[in-house]
Protein backbone atom coordinates (compact mmCIF):
# COMPACT_ATOMS: atom_id res chain seq x y z
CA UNK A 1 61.06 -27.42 -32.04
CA UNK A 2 61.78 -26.99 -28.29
CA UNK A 3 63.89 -23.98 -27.00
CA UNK A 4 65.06 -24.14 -23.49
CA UNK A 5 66.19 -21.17 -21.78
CA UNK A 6 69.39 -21.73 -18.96
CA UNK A 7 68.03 -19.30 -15.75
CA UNK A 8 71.33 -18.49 -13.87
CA UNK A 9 70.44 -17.86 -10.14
CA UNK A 10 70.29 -14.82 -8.90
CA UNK A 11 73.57 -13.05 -7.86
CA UNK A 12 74.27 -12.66 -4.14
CA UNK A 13 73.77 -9.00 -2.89
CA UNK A 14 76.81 -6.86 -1.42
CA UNK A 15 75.53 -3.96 1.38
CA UNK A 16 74.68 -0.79 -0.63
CA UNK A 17 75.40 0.96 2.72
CA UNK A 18 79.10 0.13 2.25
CA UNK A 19 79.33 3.28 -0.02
CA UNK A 20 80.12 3.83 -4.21
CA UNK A 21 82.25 2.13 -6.36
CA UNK A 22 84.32 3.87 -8.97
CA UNK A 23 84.90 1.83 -11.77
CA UNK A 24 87.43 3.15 -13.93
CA UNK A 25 87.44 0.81 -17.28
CA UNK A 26 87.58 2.02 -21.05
CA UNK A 27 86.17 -0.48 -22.53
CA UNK A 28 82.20 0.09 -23.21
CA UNK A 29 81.26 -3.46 -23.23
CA UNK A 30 83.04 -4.47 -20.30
CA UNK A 31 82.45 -1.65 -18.14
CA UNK A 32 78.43 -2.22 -18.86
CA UNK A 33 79.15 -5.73 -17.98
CA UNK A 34 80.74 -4.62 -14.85
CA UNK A 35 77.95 -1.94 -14.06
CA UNK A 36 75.07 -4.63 -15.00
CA UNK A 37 76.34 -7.33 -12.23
CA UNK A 38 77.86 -4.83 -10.38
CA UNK A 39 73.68 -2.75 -9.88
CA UNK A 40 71.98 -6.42 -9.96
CA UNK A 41 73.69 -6.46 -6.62
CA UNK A 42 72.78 -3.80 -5.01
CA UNK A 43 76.13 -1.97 -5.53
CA UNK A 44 75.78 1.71 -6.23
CA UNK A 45 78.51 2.43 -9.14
CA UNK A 46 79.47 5.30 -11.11
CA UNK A 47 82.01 5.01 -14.08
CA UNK A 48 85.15 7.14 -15.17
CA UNK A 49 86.20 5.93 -18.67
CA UNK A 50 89.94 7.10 -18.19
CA UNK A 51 91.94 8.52 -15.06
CA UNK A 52 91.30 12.01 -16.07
CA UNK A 53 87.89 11.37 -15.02
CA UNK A 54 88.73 9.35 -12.73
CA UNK A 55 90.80 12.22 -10.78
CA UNK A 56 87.55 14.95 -11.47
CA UNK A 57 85.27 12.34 -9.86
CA UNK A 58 87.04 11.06 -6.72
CA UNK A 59 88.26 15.09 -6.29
CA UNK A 60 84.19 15.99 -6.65
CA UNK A 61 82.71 12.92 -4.34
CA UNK A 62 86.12 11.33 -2.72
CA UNK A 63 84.17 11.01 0.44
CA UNK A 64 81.78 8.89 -0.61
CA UNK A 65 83.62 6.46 -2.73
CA UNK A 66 84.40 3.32 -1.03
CA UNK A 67 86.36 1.23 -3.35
CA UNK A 68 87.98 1.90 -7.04
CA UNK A 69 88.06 -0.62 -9.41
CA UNK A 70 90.86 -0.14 -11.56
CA UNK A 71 91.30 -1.42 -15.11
CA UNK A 72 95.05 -1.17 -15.74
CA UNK A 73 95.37 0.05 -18.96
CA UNK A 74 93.77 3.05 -19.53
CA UNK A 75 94.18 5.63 -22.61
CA UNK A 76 95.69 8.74 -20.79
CA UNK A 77 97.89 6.79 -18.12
CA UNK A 78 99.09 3.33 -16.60
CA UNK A 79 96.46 2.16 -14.03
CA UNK A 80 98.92 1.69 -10.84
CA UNK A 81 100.09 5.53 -11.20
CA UNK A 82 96.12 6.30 -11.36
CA UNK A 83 95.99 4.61 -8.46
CA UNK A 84 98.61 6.19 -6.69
CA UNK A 85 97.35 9.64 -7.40
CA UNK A 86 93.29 8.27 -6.20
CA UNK A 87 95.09 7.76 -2.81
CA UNK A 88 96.63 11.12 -2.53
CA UNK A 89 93.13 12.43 -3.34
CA UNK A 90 91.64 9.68 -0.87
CA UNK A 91 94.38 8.48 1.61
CA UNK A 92 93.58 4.22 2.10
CA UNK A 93 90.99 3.81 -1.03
CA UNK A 94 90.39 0.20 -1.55
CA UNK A 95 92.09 -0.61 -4.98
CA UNK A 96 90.75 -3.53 -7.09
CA UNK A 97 92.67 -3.79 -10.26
CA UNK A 98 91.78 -5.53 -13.16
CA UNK A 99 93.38 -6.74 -16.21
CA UNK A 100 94.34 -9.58 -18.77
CA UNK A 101 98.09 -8.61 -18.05
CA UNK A 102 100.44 -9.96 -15.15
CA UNK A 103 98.86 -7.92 -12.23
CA UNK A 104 101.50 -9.42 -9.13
CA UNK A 105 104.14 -6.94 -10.13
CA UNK A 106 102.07 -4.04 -9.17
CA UNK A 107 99.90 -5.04 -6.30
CA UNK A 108 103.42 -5.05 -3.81
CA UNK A 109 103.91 -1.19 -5.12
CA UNK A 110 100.59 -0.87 -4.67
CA UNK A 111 99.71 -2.11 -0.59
CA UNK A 112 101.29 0.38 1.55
CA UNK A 113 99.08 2.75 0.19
CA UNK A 114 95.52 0.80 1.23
CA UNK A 115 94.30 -2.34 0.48
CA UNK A 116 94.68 -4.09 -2.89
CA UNK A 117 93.74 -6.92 -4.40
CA UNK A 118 93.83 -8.29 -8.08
CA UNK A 119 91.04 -9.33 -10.50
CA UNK A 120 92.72 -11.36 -13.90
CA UNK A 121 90.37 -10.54 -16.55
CA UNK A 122 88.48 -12.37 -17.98
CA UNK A 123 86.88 -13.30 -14.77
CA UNK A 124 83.22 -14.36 -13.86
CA UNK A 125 80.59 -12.32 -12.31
CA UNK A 126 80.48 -14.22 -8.97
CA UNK A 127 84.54 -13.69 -8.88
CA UNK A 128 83.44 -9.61 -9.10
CA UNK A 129 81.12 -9.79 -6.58
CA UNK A 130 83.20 -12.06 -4.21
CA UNK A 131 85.98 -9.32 -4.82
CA UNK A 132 83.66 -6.37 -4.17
CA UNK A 133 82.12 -7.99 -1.34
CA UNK A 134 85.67 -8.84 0.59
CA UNK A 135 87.37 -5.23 0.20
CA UNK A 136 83.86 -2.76 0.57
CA UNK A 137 84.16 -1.47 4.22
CA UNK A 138 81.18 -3.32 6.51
CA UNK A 139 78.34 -0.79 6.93
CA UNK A 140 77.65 -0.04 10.45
């Protein structure tokens, strides 16, 4: 009996120098997803598991957080008011939300306050990555 094994290529890095990500996502087995494809690139991340955290974290390191990826619903509060309260922390964070919901209705709320884009779960790892890539700031 012959077992093959299917080698997916390697995933394209994103420039560590661009600064951290804070993934915000309540869900174990996604956020480790996220984290896995997310540190295969080359992408420093650190995870909040509600917006609680999320607030302590960015209030603790806001400087050197480039981007937040937002999941949208979150135990303690609705994602687009967590982000809203990341940018008073951290006037123009990058805001990548995620979710399996209809995301267009907040990302208009959401662009005068930095750049925002939307990520409809369930989405590939390449999709991630191209994401990550297009909103981290280009390292000098």
């Amino acid at each position: 009996m012959s077992v093959s094994l299917h080698v997916h290529p390697p995933l394209p890095a994103v420039v560590a120098e661009a600064g951290l990500v804070l993934l915000v996502e309540d869900e174990d087995f996604i956020a480790d997803l996220m984290v896995l494809v997310l540190s295969r690139a080359g992408v420093p991340c650190r995870r909040a598991r509600d917006g609680a955290e999320a607030l302590r974290m960015v209030t603790e390191n806001g400087a050197g957080i480039s981007l937040a990826m937002v999941d949208l619903c979150l135990p303690d509060m609705v994602g687009d008011e967590l982000c809203r309260q990341l940018r008073a922390l951290h006037p123009g964070l990058p805001v990548l939300l995620t979710s399996g919901r209809d995301l267009e209705r907040f990302q208009h709320a959401l662009e005068e306050g930095g750049p925002t884009a939307l990520l409809a779960k369930p989405y590939r790892p390449a999709e991630l990555l191209r994401q990550v890539r297009a909103m981290l700031p280009v390292a000098a």
